[in-house]
C-alpha atoms as a PDB file:
ATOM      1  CA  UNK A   1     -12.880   1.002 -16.364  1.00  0.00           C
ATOM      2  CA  UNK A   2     -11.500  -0.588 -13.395  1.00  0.00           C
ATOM      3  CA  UNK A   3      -7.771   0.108 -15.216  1.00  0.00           C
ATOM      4  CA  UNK A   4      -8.894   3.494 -15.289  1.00  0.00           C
ATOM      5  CA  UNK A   5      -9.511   3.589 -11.512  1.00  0.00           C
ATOM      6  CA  UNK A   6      -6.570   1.494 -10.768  1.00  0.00           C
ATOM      7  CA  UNK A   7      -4.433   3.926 -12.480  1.00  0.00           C
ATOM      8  CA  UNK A   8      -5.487   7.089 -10.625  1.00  0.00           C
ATOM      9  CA  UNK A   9      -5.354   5.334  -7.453  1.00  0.00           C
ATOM     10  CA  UNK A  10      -1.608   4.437  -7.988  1.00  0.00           C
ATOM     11  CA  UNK A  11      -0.612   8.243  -9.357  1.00  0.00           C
ATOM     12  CA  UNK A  12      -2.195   9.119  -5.910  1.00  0.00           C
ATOM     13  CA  UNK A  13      -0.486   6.908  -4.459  1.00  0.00           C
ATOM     14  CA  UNK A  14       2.838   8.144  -5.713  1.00  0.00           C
ATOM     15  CA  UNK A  15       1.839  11.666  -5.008  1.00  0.00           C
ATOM     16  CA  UNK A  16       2.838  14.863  -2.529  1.00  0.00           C
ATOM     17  CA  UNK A  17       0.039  14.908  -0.549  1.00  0.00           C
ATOM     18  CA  UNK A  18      -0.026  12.774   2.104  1.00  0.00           C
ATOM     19  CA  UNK A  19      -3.937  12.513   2.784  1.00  0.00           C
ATOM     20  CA  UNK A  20      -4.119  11.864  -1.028  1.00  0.00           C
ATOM     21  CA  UNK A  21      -1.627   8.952  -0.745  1.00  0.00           C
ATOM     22  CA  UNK A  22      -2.986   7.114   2.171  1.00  0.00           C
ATOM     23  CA  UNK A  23      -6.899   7.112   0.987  1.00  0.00           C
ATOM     24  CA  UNK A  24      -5.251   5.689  -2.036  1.00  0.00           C
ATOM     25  CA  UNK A  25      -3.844   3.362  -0.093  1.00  0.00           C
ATOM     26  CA  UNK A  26      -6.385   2.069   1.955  1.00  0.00           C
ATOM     27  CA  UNK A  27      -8.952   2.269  -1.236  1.00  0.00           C
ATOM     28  CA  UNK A  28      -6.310  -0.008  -2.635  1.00  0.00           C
ATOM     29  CA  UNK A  29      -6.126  -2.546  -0.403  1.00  0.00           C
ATOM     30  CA  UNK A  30      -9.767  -3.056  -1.087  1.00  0.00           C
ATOM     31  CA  UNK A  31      -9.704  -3.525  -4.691  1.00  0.00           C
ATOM     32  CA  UNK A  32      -6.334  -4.642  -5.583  1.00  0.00           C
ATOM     33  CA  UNK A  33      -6.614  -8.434  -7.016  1.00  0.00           C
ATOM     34  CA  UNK A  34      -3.545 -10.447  -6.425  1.00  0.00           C
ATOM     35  CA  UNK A  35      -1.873  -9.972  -9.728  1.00  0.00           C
ATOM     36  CA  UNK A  36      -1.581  -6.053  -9.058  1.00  0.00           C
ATOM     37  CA  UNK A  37      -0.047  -6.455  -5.657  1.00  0.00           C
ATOM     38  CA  UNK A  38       3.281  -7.903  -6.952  1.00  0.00           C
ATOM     39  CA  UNK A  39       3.409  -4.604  -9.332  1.00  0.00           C
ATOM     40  CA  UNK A  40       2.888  -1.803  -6.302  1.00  0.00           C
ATOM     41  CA  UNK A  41       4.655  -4.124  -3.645  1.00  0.00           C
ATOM     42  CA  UNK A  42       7.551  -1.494  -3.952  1.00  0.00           C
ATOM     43  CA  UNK A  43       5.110   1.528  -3.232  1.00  0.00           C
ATOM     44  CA  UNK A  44       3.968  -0.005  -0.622  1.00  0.00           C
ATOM     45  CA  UNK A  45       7.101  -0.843   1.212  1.00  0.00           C
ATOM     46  CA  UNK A  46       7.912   2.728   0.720  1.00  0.00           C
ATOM     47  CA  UNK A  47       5.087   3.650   2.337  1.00  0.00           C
ATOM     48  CA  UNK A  48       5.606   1.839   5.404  1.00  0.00           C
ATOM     49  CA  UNK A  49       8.464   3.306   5.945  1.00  0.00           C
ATOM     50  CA  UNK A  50       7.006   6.973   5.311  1.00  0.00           C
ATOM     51  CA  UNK A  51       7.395   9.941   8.100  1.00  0.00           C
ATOM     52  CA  UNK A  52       3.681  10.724   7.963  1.00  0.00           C
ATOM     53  CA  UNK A  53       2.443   8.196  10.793  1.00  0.00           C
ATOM     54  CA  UNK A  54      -1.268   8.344   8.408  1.00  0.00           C
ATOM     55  CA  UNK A  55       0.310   7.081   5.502  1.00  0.00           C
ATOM     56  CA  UNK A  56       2.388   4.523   6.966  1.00  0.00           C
ATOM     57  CA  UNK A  57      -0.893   3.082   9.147  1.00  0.00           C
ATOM     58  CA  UNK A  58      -2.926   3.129   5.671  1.00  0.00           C
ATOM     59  CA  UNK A  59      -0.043   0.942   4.092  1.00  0.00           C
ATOM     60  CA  UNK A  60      -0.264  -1.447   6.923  1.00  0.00           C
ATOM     61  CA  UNK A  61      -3.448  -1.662   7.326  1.00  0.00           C
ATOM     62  CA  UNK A  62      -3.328  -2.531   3.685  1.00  0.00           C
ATOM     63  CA  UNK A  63      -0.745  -5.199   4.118  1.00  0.00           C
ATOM     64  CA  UNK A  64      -3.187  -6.488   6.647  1.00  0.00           C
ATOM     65  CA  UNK A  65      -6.043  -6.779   4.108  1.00  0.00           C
ATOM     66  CA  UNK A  66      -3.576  -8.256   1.523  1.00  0.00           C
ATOM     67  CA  UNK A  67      -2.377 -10.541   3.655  1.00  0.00           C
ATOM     68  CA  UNK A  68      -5.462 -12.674   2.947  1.00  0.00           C
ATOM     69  CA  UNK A  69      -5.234 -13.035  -0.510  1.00  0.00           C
ATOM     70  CA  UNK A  70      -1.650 -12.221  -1.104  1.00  0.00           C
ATOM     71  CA  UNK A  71       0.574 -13.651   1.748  1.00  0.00           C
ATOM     72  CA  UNK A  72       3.684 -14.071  -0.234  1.00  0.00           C
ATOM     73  CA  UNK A  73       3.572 -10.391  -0.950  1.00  0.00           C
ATOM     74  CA  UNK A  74       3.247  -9.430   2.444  1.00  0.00           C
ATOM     75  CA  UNK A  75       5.648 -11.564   4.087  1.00  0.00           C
ATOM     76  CA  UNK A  76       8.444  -9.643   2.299  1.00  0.00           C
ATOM     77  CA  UNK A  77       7.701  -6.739   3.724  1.00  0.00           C
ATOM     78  CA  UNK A  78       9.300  -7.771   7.059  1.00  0.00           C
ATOM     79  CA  UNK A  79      12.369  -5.332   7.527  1.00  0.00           C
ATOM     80  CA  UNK A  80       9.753  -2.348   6.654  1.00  0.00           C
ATOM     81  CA  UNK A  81       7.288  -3.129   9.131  1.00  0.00           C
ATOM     82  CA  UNK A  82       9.731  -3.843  11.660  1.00  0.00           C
ATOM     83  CA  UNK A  83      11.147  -0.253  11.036  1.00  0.00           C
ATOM     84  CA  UNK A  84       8.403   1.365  11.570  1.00  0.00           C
ATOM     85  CA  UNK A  85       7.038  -0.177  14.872  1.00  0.00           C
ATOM     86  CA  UNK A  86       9.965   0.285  16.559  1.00  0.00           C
END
């Protein structure tokens, strides 16, 4: 079941619509257990770095929640956040 849920999450995630991808997002960041962050780390660096200023707060607002369990992760995420607060 939970694959199940993880697996929707992440094709929302990778979808068009923006409020789609960044509820994804932040309902990730929630239930995400450390082995799964290494697989979307590239999703969410690319959605840091997104135009839409929702999903890029969702993804670090996520990075902030990971960043607790995960730090490794996170911490190579550096050039993308920097982008996008400047």
């Amino acid at each position: 079941v939970v694959f199940i849920c993880m697996s929707c999450l992440m094709k929302d995630m990778t979808g068009k619509n923006d409020c789609y991808r960044a509820n994804a997002i932040r309902t990730l960041s929630r239930v995400l257990d450390p082995a799964m962050a290494a697989q979307i780390d590239r999703y969410l660096k690319t959605a840091i770095v997104d135009k839409n200023p929702f999903v890029a707060s969702a993804a670090l607002v996520c990075g902030n929640h990971l960043l607790r369990s995960v730090p490794e992760v996170v911490k190579r995420w550096v050039n993308e956040i920097q982008e996008t607060v400047q």
